[in-house]
PDB file of N, CA and C in Angstrom:
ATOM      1  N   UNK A   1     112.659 191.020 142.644  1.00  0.00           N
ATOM      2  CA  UNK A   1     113.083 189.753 142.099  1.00  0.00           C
ATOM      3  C   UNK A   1     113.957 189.052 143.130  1.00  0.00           C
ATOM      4  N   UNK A   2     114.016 187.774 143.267  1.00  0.00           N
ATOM      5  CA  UNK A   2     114.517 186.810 143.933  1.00  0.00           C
ATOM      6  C   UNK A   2     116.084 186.960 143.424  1.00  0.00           C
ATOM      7  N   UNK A   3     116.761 186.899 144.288  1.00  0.00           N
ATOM      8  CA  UNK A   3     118.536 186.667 144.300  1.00  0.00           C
ATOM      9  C   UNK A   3     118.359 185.429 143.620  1.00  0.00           C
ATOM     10  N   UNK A   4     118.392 184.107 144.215  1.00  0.00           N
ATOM     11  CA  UNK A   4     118.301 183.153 142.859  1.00  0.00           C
ATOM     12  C   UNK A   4     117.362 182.812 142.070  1.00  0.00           C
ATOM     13  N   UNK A   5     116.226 183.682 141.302  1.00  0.00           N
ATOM     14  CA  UNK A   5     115.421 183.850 140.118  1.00  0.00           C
ATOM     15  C   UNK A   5     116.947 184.774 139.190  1.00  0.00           C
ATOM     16  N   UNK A   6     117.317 185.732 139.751  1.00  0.00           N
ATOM     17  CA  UNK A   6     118.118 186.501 138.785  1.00  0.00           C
ATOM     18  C   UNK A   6     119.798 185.639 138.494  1.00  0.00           C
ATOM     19  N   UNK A   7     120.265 184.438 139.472  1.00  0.00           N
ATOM     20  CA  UNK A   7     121.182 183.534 138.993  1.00  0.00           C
ATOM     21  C   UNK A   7     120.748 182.810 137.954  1.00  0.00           C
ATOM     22  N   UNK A   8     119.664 182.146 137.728  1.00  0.00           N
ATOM     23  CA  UNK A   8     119.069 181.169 136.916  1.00  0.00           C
ATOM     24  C   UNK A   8     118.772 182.115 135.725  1.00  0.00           C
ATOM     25  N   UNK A   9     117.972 183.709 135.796  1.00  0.00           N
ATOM     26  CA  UNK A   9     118.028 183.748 134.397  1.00  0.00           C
ATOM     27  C   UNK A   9     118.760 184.341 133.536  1.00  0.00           C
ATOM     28  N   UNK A  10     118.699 183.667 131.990  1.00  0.00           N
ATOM     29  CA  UNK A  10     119.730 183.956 130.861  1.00  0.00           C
ATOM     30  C   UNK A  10     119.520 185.108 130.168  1.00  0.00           C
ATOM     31  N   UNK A  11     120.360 185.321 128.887  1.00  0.00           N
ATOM     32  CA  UNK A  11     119.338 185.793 128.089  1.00  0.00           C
ATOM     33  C   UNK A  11     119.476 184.707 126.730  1.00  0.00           C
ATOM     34  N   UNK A  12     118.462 184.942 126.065  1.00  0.00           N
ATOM     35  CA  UNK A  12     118.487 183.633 124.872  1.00  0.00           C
ATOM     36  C   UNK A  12     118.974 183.235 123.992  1.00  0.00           C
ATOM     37  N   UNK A  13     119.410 182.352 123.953  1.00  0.00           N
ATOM     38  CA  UNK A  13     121.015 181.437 123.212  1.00  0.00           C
ATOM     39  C   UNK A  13     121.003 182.540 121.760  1.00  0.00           C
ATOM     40  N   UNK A  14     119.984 182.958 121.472  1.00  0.00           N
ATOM     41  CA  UNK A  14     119.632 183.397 119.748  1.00  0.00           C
ATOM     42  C   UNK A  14     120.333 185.164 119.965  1.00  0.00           C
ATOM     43  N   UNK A  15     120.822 185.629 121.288  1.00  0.00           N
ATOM     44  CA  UNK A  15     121.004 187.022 121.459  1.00  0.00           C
ATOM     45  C   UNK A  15     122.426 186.763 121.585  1.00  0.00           C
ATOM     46  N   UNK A  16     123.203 186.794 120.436  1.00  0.00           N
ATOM     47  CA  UNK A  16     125.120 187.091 120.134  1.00  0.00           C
ATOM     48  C   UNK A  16     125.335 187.925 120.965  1.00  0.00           C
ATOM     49  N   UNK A  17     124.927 189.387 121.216  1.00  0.00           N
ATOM     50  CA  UNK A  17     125.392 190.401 122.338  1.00  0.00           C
ATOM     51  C   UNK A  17     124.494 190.698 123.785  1.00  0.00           C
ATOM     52  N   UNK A  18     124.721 190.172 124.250  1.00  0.00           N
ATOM     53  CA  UNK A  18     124.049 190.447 125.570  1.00  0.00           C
ATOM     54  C   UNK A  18     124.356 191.270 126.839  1.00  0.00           C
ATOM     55  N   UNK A  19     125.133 192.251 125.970  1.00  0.00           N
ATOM     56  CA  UNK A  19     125.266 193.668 126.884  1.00  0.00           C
ATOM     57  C   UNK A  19     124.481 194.931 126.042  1.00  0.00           C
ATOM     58  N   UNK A  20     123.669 195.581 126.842  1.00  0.00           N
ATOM     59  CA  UNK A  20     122.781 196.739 126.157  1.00  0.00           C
ATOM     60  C   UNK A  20     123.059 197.480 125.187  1.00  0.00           C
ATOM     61  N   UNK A  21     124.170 198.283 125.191  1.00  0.00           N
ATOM     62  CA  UNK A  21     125.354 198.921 124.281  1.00  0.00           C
ATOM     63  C   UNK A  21     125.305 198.095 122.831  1.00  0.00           C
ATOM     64  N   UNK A  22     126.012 197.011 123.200  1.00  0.00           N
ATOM     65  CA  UNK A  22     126.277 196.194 121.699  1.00  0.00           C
ATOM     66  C   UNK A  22     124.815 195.738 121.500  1.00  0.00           C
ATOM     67  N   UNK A  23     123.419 195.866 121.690  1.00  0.00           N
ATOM     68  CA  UNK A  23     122.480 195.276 121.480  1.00  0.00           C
ATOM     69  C   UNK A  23     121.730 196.769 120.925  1.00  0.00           C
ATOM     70  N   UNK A  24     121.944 198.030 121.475  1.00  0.00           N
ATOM     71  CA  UNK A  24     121.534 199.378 120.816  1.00  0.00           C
ATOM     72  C   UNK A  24     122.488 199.659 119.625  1.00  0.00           C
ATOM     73  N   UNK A  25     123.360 199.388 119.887  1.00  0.00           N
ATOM     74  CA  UNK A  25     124.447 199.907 118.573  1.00  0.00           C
ATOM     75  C   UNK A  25     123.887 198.830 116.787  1.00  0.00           C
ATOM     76  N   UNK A  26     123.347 197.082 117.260  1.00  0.00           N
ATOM     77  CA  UNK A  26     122.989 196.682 116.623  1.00  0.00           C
ATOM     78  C   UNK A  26     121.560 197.013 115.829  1.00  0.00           C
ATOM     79  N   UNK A  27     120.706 197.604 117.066  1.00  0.00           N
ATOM     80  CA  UNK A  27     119.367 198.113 116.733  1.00  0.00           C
ATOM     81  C   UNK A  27     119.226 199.516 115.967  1.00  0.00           C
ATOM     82  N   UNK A  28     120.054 200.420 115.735  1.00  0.00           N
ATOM     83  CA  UNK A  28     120.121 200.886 115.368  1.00  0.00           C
ATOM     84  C   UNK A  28     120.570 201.330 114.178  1.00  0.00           C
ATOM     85  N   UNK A  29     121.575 200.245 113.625  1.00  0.00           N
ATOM     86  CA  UNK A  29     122.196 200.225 112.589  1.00  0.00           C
ATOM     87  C   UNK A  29     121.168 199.550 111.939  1.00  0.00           C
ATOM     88  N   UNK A  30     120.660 198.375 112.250  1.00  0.00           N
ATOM     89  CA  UNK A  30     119.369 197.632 111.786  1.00  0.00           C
ATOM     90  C   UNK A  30     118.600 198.606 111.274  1.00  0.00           C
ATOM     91  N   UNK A  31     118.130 199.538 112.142  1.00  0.00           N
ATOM     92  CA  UNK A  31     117.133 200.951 111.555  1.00  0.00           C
ATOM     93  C   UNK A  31     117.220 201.481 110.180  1.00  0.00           C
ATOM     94  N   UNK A  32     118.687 201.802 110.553  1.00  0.00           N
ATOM     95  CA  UNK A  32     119.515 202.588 109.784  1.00  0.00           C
ATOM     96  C   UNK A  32     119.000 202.120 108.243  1.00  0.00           C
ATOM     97  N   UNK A  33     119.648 201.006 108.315  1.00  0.00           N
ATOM     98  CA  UNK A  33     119.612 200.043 106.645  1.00  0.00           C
ATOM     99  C   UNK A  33     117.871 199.921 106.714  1.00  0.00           C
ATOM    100  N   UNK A  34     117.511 199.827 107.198  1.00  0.00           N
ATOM    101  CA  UNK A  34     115.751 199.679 106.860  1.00  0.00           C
ATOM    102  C   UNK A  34     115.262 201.290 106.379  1.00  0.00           C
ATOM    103  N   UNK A  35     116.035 202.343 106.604  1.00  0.00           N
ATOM    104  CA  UNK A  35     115.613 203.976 106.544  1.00  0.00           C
ATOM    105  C   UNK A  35     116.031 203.626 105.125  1.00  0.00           C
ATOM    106  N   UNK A  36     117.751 203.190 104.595  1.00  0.00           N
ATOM    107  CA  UNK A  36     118.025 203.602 103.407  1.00  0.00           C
ATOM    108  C   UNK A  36     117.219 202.890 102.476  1.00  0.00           C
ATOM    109  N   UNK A  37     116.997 201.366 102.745  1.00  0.00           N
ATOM    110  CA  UNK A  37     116.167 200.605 101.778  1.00  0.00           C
ATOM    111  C   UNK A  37     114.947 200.951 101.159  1.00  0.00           C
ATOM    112  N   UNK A  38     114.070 202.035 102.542  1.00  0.00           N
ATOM    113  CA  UNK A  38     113.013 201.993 102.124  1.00  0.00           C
ATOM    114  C   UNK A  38     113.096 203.419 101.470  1.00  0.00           C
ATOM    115  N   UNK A  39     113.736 204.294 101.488  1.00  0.00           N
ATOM    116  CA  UNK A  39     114.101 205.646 100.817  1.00  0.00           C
ATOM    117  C   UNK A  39     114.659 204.693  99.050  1.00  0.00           C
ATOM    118  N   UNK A  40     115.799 203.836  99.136  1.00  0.00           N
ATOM    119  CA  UNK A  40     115.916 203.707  97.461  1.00  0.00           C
ATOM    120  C   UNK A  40     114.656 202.810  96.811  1.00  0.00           C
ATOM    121  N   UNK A  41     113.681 202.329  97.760  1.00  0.00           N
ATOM    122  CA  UNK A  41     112.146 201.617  97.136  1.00  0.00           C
ATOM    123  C   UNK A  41     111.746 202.700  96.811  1.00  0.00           C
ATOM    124  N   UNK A  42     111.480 203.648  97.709  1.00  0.00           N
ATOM    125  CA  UNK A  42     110.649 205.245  96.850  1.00  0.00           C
ATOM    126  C   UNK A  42     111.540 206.074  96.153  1.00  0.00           C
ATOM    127  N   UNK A  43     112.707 205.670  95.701  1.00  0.00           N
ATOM    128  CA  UNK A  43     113.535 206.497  94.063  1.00  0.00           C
ATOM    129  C   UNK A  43     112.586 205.220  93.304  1.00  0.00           C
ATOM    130  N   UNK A  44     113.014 204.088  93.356  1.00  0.00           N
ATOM    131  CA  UNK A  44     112.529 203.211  92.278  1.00  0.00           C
ATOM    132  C   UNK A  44     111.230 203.830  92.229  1.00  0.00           C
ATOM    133  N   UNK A  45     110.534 203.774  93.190  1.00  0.00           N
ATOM    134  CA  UNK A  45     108.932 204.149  92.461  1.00  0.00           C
ATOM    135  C   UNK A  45     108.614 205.476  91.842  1.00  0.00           C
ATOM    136  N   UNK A  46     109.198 206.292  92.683  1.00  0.00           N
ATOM    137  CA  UNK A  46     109.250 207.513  91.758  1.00  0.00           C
ATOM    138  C   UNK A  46     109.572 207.582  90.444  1.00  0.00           C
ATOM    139  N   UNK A  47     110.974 206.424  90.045  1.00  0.00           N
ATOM    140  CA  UNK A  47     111.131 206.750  88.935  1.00  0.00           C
ATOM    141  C   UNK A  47     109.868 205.831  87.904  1.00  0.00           C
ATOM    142  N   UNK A  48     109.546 205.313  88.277  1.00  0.00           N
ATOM    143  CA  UNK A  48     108.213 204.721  87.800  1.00  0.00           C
ATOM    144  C   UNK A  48     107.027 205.059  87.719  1.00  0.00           C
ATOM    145  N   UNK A  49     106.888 206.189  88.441  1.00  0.00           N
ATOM    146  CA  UNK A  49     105.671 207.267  88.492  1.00  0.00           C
ATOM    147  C   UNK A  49     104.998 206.402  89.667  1.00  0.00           C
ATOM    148  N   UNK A  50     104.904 205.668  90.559  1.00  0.00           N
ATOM    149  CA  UNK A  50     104.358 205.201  91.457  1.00  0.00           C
ATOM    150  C   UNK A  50     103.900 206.528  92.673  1.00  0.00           C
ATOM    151  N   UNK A  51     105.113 207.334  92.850  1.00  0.00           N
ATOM    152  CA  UNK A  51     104.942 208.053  94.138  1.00  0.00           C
ATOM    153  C   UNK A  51     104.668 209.179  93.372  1.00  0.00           C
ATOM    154  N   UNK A  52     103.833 210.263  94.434  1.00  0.00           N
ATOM    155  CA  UNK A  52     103.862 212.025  94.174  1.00  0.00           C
ATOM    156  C   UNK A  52     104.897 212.428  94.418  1.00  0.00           C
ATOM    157  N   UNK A  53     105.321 213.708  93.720  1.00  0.00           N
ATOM    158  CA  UNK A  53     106.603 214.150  94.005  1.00  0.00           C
ATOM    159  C   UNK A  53     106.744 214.714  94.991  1.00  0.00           C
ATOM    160  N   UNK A  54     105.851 215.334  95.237  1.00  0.00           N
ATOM    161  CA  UNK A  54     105.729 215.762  96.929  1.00  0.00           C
ATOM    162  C   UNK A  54     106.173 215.412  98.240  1.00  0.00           C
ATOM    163  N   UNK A  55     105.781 213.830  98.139  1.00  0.00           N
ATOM    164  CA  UNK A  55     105.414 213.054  99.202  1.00  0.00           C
ATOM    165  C   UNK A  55     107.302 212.501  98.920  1.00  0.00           C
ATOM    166  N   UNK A  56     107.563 212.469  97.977  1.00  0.00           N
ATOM    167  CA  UNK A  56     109.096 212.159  97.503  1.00  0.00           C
ATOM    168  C   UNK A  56     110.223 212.999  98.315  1.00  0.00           C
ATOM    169  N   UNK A  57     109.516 214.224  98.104  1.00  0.00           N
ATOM    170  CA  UNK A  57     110.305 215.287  98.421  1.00  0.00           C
ATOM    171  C   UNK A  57     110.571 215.669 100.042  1.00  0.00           C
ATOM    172  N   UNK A  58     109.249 215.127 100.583  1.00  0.00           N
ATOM    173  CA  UNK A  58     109.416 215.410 102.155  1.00  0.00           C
ATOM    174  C   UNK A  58     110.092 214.376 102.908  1.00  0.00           C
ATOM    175  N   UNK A  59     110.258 212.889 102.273  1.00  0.00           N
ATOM    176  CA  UNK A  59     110.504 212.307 102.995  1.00  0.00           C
ATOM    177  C   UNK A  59     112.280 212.446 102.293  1.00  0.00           C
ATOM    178  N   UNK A  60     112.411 212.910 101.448  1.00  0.00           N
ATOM    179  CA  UNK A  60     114.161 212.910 100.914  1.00  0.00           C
ATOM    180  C   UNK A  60     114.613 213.770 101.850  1.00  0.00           C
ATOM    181  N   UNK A  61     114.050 214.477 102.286  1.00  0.00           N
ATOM    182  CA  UNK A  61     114.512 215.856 102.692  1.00  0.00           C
ATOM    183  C   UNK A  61     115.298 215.391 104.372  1.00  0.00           C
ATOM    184  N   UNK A  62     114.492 214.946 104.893  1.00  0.00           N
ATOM    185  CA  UNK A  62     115.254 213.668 105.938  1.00  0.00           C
ATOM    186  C   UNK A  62     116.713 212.944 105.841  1.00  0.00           C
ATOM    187  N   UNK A  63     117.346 213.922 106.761  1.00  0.00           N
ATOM    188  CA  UNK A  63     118.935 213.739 106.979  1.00  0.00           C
ATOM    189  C   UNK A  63     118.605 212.256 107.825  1.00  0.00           C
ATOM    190  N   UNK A  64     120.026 211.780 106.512  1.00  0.00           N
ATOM    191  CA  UNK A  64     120.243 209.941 107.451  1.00  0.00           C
ATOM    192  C   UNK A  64     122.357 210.331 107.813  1.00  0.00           C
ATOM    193  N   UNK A  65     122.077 210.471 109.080  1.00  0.00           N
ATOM    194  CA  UNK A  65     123.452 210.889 109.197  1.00  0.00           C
ATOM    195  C   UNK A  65     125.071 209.834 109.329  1.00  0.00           C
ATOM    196  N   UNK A  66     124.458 208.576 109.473  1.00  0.00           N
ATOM    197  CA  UNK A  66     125.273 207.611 109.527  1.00  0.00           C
ATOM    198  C   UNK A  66     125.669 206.802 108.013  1.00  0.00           C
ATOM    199  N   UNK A  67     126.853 206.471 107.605  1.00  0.00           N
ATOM    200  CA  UNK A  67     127.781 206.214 106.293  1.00  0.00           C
ATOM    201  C   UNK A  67     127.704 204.432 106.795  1.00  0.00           C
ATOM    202  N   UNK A  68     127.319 203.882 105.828  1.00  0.00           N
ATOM    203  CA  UNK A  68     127.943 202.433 105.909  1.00  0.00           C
ATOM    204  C   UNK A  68     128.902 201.927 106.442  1.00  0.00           C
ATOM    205  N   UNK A  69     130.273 202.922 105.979  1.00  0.00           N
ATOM    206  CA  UNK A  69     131.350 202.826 107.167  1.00  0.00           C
ATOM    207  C   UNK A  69     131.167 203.103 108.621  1.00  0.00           C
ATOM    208  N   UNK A  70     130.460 203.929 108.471  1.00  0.00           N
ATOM    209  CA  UNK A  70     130.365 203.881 110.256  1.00  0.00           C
ATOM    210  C   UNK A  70     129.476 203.032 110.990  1.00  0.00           C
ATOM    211  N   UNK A  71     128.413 202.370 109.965  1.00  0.00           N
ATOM    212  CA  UNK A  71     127.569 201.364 110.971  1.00  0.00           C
ATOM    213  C   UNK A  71     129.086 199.993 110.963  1.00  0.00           C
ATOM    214  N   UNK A  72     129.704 199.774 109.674  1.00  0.00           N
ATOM    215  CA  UNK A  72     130.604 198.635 110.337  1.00  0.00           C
ATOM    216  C   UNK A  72     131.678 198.839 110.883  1.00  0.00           C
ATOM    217  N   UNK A  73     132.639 200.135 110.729  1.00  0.00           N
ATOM    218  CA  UNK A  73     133.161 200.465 112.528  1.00  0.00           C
ATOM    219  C   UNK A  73     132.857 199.651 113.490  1.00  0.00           C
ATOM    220  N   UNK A  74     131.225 200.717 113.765  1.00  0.00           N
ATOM    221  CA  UNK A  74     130.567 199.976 115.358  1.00  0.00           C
ATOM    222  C   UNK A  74     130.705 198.398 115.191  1.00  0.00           C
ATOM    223  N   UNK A  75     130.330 197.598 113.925  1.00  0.00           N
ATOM    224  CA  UNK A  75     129.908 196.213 114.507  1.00  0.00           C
ATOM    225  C   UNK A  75     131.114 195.900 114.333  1.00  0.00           C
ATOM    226  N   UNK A  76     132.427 196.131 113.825  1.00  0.00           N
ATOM    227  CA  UNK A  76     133.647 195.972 114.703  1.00  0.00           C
ATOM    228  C   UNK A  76     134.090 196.194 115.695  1.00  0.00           C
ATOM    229  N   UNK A  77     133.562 196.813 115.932  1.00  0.00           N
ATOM    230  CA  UNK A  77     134.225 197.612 117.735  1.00  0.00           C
ATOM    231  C   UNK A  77     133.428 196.160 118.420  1.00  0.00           C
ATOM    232  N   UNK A  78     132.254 195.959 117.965  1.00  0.00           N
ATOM    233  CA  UNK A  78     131.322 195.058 118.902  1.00  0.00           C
ATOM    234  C   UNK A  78     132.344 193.876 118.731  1.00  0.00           C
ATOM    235  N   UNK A  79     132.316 193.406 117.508  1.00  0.00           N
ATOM    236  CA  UNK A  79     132.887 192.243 117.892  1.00  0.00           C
ATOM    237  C   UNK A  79     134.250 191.993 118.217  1.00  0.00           C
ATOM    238  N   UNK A  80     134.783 193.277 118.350  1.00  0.00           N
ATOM    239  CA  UNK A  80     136.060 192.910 119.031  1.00  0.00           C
ATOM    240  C   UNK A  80     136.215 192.936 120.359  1.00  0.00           C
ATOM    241  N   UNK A  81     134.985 193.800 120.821  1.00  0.00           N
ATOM    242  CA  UNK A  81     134.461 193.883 122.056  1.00  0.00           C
ATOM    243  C   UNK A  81     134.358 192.505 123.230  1.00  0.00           C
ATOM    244  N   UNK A  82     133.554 191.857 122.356  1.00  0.00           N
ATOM    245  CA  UNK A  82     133.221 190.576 122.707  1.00  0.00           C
ATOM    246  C   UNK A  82     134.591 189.476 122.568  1.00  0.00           C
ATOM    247  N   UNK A  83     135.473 189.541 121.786  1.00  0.00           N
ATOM    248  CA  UNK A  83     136.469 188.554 121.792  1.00  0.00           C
ATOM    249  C   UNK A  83     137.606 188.933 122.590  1.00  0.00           C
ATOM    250  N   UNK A  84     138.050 190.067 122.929  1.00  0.00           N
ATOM    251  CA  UNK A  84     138.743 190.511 123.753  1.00  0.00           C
ATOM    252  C   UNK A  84     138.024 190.655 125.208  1.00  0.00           C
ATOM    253  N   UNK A  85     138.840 190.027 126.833  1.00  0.00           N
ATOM    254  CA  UNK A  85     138.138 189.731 127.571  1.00  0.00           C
ATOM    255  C   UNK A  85     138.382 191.369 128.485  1.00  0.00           C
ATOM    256  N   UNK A  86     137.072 191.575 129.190  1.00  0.00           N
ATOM    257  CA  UNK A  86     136.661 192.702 129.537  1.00  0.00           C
ATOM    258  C   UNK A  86     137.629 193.732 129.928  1.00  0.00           C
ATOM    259  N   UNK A  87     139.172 192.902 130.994  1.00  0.00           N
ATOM    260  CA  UNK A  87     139.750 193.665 131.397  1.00  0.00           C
ATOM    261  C   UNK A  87     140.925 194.356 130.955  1.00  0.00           C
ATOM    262  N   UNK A  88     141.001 193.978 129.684  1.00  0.00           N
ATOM    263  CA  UNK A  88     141.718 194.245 128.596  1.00  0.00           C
ATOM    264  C   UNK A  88     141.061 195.647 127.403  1.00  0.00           C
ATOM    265  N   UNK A  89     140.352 195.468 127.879  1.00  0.00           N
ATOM    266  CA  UNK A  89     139.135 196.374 126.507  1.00  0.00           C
ATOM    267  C   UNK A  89     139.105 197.855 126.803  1.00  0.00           C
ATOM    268  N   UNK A  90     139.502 198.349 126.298  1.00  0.00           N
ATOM    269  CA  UNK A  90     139.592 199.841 125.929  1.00  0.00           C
ATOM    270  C   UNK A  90     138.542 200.688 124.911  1.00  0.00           C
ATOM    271  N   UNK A  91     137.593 201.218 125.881  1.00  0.00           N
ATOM    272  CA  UNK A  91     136.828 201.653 124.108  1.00  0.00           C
ATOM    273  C   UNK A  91     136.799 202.787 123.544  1.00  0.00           C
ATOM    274  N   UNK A  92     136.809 202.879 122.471  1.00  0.00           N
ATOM    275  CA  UNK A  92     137.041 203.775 121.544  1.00  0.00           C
ATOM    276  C   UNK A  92     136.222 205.033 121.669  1.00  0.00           C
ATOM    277  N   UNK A  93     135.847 205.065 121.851  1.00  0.00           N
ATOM    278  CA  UNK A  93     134.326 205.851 122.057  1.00  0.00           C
ATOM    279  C   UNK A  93     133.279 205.687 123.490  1.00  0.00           C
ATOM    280  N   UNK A  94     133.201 206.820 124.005  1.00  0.00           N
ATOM    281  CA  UNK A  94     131.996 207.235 125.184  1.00  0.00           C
ATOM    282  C   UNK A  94     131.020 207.001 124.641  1.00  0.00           C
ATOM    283  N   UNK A  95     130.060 206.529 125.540  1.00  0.00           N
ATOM    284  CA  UNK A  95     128.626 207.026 126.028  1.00  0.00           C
ATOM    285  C   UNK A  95     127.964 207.968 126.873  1.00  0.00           C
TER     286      UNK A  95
END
């Protein structure tokens, strides 16, 4: 890549975090809530007789190891991340 191709490009006005970290920490929590949603759609159906119990049972059985509190921790840490300027920032937590 060109030295000024990589001055000119951004990333897109619609991306709030545009450091990798705060953009995995978001993607993942995103996951997260899409794992629990679609686990309490299959209690509802189960309890409706929709699902086999089987098929209930294997996918319950699937450890979700992260607490609500801890996905908004992280998106505090993020956004304090971001409002506090870099050389000031201390983080809480390794990678």
């Amino acid at each position: 890549m060109d030295d000024t191709t990589a001055e000119t490009v951004r990333a897109p006005r619609w991306r709030s975090h545009a450091d990798p970290r705060g953009r995995l920490i978001l993607a993942l929590s995103a996951q997260l809530e899409a794992e629990r949603n679609k686990r309490e759609a299959l209690r509802v159906a189960h309890r409706q007789g929709a699902v086999d119990q089987a098929l209930l049972e294997a996918i319950a059985e699937k450890p979700v190891a992260a607490s609500s509190e801890d996905i908004a921790a992280l998106q505090q840490t993020v956004a304090l991340r971001d409002r506090t300027p870099s050389e000031d920032y201390t983080p809480e937590f390794c990678m």
